[in-house]
N, C-alpha and C. Protein backbone atom coordinates (compact mmCIF):
# COMPACT_ATOMS: atom_id res chain seq x y z
N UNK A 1 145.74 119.85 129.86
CA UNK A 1 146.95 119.72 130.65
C UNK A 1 147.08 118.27 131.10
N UNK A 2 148.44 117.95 131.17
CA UNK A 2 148.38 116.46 131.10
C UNK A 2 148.71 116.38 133.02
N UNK A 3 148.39 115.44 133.25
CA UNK A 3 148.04 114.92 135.00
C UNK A 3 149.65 113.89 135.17
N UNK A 4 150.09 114.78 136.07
CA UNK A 4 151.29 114.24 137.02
C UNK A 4 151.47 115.07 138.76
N UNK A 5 152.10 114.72 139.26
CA UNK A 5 151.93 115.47 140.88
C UNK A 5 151.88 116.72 140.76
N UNK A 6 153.17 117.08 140.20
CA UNK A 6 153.92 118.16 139.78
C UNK A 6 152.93 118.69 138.52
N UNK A 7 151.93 119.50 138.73
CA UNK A 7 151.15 119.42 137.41
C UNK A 7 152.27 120.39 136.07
N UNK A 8 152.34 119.68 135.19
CA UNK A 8 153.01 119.97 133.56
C UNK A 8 152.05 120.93 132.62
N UNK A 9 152.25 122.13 132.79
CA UNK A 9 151.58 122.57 130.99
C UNK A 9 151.80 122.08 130.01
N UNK A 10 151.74 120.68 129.75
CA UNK A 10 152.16 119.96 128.28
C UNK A 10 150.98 120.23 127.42
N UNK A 11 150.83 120.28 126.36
CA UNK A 11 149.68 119.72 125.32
C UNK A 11 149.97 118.08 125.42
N UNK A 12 148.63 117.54 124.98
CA UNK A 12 149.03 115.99 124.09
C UNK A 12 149.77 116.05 123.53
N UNK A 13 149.62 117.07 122.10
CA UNK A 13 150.32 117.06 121.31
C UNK A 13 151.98 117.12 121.60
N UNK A 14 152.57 117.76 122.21
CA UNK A 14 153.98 117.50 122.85
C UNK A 14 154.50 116.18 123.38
N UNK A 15 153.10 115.70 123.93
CA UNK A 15 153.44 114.45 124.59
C UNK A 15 153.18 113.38 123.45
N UNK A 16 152.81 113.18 122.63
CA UNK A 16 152.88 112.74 121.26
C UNK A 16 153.82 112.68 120.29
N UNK A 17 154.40 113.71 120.38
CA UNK A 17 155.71 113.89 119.38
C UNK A 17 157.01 112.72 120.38
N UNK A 18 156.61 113.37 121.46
CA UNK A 18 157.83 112.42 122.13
C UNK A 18 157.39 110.56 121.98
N UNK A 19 156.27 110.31 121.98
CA UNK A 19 155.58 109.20 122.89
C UNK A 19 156.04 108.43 121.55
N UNK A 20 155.68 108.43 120.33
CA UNK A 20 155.35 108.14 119.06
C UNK A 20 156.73 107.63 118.39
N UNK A 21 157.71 108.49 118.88
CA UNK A 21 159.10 107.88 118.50
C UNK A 21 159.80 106.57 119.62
N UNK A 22 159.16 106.82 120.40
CA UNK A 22 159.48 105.72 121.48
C UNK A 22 158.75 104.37 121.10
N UNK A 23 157.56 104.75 120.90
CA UNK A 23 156.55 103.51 120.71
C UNK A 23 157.15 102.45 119.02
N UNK A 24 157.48 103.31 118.42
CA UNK A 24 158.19 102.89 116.82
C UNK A 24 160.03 102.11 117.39
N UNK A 25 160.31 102.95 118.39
CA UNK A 25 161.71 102.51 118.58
C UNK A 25 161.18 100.74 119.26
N UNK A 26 160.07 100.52 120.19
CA UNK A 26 160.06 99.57 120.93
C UNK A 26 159.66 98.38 119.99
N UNK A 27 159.12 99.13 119.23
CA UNK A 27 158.57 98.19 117.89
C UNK A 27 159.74 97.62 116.95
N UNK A 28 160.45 98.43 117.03
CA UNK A 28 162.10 97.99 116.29
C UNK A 28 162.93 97.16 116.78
N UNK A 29 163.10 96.71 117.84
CA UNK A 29 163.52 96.53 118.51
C UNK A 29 163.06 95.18 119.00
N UNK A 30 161.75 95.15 118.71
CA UNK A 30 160.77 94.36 119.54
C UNK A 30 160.72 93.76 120.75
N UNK A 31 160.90 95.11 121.57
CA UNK A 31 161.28 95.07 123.10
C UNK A 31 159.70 94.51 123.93
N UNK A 32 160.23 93.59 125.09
CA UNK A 32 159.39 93.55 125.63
C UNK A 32 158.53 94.35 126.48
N UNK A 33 157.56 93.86 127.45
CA UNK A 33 156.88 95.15 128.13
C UNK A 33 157.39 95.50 128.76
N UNK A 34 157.54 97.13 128.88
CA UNK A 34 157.77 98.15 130.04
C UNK A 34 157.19 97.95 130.97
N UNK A 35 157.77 98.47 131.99
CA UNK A 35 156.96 99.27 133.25
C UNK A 35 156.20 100.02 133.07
N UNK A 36 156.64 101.28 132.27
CA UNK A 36 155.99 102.41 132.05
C UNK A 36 155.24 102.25 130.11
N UNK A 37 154.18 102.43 129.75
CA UNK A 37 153.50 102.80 128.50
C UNK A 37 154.73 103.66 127.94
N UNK A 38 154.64 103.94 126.25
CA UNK A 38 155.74 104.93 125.81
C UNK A 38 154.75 106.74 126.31
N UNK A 39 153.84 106.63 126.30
CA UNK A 39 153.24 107.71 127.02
C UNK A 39 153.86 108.27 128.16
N UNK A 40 153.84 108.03 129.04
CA UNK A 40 154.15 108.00 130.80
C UNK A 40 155.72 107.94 130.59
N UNK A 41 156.10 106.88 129.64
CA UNK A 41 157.57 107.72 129.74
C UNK A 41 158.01 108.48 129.30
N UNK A 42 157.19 108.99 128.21
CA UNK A 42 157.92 110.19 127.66
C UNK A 42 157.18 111.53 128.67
N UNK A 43 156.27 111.02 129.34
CA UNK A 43 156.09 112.28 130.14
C UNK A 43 156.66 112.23 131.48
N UNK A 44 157.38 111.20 131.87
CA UNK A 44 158.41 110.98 132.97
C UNK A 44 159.31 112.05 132.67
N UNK A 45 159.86 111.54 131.46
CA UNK A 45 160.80 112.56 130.83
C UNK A 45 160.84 114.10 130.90
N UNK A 46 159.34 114.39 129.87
CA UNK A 46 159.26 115.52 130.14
C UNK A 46 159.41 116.46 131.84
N UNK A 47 158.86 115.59 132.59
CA UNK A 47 158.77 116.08 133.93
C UNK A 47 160.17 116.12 134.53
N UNK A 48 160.83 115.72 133.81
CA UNK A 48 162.41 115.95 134.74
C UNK A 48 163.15 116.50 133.99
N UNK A 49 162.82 116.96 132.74
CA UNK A 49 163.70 118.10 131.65
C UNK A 49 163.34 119.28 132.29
N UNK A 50 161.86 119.41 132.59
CA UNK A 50 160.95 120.80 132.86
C UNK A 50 161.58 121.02 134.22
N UNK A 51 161.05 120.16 134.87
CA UNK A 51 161.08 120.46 136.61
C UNK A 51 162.34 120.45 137.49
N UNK A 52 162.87 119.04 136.53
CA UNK A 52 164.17 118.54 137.33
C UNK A 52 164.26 118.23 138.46
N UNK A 53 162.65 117.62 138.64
CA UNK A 53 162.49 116.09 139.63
C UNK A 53 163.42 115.58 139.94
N UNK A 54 163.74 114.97 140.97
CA UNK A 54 165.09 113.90 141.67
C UNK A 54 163.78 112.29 141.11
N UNK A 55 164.70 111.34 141.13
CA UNK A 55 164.52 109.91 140.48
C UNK A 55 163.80 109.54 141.71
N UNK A 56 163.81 109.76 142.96
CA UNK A 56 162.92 109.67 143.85
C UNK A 56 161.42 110.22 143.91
N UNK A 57 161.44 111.46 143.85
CA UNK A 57 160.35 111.94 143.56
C UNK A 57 159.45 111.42 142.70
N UNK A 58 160.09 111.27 141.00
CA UNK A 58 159.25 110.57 139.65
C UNK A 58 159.15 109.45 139.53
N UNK A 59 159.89 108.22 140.47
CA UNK A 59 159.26 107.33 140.96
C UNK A 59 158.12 107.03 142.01
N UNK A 60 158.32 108.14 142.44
CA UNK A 60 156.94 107.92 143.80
C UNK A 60 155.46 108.17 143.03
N UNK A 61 155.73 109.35 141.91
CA UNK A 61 154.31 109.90 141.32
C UNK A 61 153.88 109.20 140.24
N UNK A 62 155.16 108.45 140.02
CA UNK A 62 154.70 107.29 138.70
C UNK A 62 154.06 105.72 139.07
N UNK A 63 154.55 105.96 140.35
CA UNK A 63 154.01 104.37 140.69
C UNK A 63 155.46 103.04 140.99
N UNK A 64 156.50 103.50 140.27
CA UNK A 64 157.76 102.48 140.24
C UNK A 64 158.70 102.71 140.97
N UNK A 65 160.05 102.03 140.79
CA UNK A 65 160.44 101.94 141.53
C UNK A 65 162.03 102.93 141.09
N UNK A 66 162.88 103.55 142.45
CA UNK A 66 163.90 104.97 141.65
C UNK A 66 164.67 104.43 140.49
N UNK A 67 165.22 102.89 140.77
CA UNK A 67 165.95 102.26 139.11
C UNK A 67 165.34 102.38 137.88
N UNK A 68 164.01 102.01 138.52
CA UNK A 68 163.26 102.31 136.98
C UNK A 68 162.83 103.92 136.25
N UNK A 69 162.91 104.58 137.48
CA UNK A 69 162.83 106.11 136.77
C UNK A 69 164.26 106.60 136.52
């Protein structure tokens, strides 16, 4: 189980499928560094599809700041 406040029943593997297309998009792109790893954001994500966290909340448990979530 992957570790956020709000604990997520994700597999890796879920969090992989998402993480993996992000990490290839940043590479395309050749975006500079994030805030967040493509990991952490795709499990930002996940945590506010699932839960439907407020941008306050998934900024406080992520570490950043509400613009950036």
């Amino acid at each position: 189980m992957l570790s956020y406040p709000a604990a997520n029943p994700l597999s890796t593997r879920t969090l992989s499928r998402l993480a993996d297309p992000l990490r290839g998009r940043r590479a395309e792109q050749r975006s500079r560094w994030r805030r967040l790893h493509a990991a952490d954001q795709a499990l930002l994500v996940l945590a506010h599809l699932r839960n439907g966290d407020t941008h306050a909340r998934l900024a406080s448990g992520f570490g950043i700041g509400t613009t950036t979530a």
